[in-house]
N, C-alpha and C. Protein backbone atom coordinates (compact mmCIF):
# COMPACT_ATOMS: atom_id res chain seq x y z
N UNK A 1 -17.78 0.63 10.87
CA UNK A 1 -16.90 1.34 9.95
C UNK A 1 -16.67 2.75 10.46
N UNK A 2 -15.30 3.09 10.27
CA UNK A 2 -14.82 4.42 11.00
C UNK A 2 -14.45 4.98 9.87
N UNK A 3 -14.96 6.41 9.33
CA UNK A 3 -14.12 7.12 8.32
C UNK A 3 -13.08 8.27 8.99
N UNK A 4 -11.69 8.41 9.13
CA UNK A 4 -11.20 9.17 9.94
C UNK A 4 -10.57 10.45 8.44
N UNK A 5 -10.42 11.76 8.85
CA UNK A 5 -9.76 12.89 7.97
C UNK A 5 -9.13 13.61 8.96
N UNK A 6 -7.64 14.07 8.56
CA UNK A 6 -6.95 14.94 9.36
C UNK A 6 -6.84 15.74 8.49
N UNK A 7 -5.96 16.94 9.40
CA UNK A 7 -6.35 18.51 8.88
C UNK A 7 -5.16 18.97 9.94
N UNK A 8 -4.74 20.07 9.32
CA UNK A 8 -4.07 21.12 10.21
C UNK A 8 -2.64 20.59 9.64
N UNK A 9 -1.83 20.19 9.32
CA UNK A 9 -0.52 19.73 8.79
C UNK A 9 -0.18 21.30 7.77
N UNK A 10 1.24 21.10 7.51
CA UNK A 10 1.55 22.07 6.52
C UNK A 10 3.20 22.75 6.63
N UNK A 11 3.66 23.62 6.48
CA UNK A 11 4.97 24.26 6.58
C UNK A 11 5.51 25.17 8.08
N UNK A 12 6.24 25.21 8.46
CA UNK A 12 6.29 25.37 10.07
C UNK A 12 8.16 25.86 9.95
N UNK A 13 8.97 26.80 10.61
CA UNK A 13 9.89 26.50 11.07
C UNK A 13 10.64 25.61 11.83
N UNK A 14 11.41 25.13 11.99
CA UNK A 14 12.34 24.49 13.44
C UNK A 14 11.94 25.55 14.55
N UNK A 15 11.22 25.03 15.72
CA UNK A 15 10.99 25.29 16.64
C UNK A 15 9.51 25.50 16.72
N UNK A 16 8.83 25.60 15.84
CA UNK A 16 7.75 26.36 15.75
C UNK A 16 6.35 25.08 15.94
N UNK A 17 4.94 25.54 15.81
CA UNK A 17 4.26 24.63 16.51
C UNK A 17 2.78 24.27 15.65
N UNK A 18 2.68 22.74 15.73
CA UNK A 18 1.50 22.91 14.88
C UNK A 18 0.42 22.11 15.44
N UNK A 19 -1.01 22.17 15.49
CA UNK A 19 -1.67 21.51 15.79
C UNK A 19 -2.25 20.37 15.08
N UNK A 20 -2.62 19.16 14.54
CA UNK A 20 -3.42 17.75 14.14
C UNK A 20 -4.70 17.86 14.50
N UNK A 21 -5.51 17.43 13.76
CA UNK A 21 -7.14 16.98 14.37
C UNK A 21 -7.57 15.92 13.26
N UNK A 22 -8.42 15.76 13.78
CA UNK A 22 -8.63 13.97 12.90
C UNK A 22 -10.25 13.85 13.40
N UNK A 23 -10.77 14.06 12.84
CA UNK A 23 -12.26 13.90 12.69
C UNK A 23 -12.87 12.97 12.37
N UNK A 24 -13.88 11.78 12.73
CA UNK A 24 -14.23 10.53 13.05
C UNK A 24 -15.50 10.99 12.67
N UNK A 25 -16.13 9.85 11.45
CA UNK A 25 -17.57 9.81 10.81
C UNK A 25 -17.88 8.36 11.39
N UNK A 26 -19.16 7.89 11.29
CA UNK A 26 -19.52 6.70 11.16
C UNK A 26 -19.79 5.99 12.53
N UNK A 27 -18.78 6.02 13.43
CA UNK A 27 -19.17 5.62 14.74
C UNK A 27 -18.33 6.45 15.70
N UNK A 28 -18.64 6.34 16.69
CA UNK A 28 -18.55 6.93 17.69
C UNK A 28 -16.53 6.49 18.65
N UNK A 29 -16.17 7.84 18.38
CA UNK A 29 -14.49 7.46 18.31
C UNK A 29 -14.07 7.09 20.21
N UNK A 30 -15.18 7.10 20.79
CA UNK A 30 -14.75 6.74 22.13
C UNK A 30 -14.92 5.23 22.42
N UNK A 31 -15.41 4.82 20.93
CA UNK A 31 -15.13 2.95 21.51
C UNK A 31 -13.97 2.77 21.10
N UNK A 32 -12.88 3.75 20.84
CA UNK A 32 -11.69 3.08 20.22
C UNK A 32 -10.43 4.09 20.62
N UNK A 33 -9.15 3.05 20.59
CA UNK A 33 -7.96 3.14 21.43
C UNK A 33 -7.39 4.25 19.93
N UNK A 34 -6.69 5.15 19.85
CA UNK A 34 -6.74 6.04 18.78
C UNK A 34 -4.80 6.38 18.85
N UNK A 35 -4.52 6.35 17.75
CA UNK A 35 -3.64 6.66 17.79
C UNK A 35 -2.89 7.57 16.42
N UNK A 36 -1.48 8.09 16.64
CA UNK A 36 -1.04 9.10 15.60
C UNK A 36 0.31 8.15 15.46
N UNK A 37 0.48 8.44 13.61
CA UNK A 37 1.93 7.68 12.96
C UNK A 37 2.44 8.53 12.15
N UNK A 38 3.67 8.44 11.48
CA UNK A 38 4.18 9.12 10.81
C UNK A 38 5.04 8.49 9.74
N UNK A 39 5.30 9.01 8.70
CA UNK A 39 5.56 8.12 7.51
C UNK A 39 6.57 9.10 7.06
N UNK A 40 7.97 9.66 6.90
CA UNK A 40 9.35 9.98 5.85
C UNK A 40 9.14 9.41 4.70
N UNK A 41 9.16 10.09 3.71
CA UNK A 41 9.78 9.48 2.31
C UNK A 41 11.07 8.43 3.02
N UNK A 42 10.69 6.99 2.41
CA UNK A 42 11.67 6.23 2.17
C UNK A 42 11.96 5.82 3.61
N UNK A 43 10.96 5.47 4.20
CA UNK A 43 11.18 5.06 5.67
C UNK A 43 9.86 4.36 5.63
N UNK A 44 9.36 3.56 6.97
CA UNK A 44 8.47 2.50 7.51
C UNK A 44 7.71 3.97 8.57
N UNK A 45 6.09 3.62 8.18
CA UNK A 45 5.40 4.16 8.87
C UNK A 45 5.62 3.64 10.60
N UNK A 46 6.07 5.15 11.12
CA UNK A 46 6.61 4.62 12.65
C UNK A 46 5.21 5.73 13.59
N UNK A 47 5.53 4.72 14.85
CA UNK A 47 4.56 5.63 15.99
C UNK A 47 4.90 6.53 16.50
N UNK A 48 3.74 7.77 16.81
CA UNK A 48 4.33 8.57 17.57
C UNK A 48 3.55 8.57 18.87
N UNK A 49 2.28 8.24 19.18
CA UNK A 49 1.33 8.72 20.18
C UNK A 49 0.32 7.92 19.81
N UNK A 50 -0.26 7.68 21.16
CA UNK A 50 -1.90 6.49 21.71
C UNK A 50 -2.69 7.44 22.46
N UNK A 51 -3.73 7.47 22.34
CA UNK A 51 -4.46 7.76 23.54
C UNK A 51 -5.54 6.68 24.11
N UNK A 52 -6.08 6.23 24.99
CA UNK A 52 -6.93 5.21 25.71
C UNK A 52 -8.31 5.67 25.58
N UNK A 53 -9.53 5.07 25.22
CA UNK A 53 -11.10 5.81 24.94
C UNK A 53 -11.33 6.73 25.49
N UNK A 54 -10.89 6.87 27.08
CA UNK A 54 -11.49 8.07 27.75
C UNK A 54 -10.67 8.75 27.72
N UNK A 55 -9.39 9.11 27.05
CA UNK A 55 -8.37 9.93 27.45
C UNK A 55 -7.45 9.96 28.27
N UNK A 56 -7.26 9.31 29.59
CA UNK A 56 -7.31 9.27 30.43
C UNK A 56 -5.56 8.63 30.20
N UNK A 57 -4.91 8.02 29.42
CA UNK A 57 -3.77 7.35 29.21
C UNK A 57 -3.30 7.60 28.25
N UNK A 58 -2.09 7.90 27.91
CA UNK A 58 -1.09 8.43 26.50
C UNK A 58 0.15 7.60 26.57
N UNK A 59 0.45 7.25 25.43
CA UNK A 59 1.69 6.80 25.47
C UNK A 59 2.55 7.68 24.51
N UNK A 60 3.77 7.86 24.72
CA UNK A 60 4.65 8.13 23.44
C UNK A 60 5.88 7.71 23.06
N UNK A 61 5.96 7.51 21.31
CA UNK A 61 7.99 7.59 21.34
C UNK A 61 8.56 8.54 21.66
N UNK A 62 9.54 7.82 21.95
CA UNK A 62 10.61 8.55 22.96
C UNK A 62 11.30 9.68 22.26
N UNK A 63 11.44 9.72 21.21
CA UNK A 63 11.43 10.76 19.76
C UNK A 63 10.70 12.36 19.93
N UNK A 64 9.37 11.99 20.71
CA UNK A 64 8.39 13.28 20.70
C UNK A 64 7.99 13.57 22.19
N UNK A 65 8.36 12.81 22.61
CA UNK A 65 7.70 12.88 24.53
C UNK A 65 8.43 14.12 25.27
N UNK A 66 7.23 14.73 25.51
CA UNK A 66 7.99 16.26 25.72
C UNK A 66 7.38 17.58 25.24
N UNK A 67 6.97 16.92 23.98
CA UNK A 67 7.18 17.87 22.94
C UNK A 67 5.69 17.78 22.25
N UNK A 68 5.18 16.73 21.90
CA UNK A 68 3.90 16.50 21.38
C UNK A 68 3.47 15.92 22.59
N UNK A 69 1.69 16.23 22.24
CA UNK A 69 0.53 15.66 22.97
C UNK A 69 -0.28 15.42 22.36
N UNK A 70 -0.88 14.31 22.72
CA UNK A 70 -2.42 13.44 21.68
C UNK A 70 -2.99 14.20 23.12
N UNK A 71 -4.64 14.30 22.49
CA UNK A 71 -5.87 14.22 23.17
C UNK A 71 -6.68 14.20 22.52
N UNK A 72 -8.30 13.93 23.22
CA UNK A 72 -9.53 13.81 22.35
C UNK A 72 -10.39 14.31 22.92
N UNK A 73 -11.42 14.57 22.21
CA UNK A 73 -12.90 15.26 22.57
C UNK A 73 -13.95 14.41 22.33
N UNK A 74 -14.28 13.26 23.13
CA UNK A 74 -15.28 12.33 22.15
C UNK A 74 -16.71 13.13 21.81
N UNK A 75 -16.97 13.95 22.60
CA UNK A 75 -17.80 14.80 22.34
C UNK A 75 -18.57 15.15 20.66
N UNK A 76 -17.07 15.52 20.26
CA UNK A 76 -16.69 16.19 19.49
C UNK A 76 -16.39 14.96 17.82
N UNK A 77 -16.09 13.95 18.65
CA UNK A 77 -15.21 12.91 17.72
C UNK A 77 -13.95 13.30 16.88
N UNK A 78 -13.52 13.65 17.92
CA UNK A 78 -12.11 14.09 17.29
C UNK A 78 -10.68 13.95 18.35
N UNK A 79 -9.69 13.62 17.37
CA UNK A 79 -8.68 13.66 17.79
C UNK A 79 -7.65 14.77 17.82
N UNK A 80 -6.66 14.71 19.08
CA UNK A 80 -5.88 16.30 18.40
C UNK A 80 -4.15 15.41 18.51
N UNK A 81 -3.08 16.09 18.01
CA UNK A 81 -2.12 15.57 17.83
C UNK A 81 -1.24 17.52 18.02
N UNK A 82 -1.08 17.90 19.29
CA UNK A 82 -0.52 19.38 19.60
C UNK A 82 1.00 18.83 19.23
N UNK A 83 1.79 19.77 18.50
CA UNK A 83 2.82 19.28 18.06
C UNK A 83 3.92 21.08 18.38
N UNK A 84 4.89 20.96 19.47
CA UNK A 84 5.55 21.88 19.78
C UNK A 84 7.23 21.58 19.50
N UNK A 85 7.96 22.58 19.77
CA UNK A 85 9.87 22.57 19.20
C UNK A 85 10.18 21.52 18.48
N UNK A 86 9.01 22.08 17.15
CA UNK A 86 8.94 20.64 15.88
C UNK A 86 10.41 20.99 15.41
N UNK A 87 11.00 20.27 14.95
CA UNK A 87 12.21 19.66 14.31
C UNK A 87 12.41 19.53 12.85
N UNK A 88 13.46 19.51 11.93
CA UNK A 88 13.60 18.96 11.00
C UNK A 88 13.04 17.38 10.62
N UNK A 89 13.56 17.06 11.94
CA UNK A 89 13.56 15.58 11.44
C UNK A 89 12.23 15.20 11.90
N UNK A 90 11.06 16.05 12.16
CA UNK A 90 9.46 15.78 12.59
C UNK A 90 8.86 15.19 11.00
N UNK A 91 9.47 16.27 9.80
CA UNK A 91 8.98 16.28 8.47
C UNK A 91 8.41 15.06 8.05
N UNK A 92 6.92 14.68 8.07
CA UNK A 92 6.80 13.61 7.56
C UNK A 92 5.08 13.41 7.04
N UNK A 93 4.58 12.55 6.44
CA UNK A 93 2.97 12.70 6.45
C UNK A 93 2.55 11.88 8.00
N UNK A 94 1.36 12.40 8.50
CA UNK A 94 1.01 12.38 9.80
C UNK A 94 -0.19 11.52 9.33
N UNK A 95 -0.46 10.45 9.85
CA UNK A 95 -1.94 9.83 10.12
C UNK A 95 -2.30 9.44 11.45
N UNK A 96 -3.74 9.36 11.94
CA UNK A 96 -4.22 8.80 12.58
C UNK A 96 -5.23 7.71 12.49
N UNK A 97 -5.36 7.42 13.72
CA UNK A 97 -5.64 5.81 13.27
C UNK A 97 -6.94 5.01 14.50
N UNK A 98 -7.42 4.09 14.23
CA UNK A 98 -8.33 3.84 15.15
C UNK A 98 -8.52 2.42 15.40
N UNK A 99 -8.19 1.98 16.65
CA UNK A 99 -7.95 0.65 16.92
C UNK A 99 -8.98 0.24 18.38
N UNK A 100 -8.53 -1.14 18.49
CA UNK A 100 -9.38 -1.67 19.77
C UNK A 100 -8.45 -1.40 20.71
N UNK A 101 -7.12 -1.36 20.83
CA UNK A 101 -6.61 -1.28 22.12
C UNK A 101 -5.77 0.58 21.56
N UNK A 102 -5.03 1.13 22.63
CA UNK A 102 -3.65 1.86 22.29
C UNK A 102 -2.58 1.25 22.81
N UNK A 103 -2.08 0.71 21.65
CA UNK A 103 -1.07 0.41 21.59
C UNK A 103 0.29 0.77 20.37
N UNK A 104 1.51 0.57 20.63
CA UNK A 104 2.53 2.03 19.66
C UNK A 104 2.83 0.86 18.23
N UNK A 105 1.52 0.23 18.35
CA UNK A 105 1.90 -1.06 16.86
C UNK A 105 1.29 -0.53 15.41
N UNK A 106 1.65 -0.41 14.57
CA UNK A 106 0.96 -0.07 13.55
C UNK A 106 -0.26 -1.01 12.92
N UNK A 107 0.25 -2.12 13.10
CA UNK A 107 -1.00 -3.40 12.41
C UNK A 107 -2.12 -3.50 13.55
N UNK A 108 -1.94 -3.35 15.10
CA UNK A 108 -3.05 -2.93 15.61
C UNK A 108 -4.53 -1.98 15.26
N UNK A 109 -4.26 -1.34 14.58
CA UNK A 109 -4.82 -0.16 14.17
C UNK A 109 -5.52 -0.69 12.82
N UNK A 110 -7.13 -0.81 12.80
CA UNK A 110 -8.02 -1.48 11.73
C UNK A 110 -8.44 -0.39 10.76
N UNK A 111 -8.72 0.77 11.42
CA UNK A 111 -9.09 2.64 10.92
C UNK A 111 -8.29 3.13 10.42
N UNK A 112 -8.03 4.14 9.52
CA UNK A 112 -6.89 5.25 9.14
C UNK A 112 -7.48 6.13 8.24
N UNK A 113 -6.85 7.39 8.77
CA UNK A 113 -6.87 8.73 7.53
C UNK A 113 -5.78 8.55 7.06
N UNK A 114 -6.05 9.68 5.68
CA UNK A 114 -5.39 9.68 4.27
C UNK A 114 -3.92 10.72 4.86
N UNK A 115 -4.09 10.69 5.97
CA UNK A 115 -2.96 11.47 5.87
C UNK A 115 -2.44 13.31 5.86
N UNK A 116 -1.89 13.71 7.02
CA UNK A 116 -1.74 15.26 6.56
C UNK A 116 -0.07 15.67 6.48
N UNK A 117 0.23 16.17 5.45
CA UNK A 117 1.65 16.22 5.31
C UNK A 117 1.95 17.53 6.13
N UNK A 118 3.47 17.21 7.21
CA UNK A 118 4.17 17.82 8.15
C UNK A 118 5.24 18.12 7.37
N UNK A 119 5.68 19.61 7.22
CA UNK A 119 7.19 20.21 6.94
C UNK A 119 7.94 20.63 7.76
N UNK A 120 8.94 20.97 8.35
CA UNK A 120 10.06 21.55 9.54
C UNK A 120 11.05 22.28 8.41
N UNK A 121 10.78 23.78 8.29
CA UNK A 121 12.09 23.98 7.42
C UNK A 121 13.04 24.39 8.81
N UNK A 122 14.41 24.04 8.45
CA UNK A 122 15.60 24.91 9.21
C UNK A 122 16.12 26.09 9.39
């Protein structure tokens, strides 16, 4: 059992930059493929970013590639989700998530935090 909590979400301009972290209780977050989603009012929780146990591999949508970066500290048990020339259309609640593989699927993913809500004003 993985308990995951994110943190760092909140109000931001267009352009401006925010950091994610996601903190992992219970077991140890380097047996698992980890990933970040995002949820709009009135939309389907979509992917944004994977990272691979050791770090070592990222994937992203094509939406944020560029612009955001996942990494981790297993050290640490934590995840980060660096989020730069955030957007309007970034606005959404942010979770992360903890799975056996990384992959950009949502039902892959057995773990999840409650969520940190992202704003972009214009």
């Amino acid at each position: 059992q993985v308990q995951l909590v994110e943190s760092g979400g909140g109000l931001v301009q267009a352009g401006g930059s925010l950091r994610l972290s996601c903190a992992a209780s219970g077991r140890t977050l380097s047996s698992y493929g980890m990933g970040w989603f995002r949820q709009a009012p009135g939309k389907e929780r979509e992917f944004v970013g994977t990272i691979e146990r050791s770090g070592g591999t990222t994937l992203y949508a094509d939406s944020v590639k560029g612009r955001f970066t996942v990494s981790r500290d297993n050290a640490k048990n934590t995840v980060y989700l660096q989020m730069n020339s955030l957007k309007p259309e970034d606005t959404a609640v942010y979770y992360c998530a903890a799975g056996p593989y990384m992959v950009p699927i949502v039902s892959a993913y057995k773990y999840w935090g409650q969520g940190t809500q992202v704003t972009v004003s214009s």
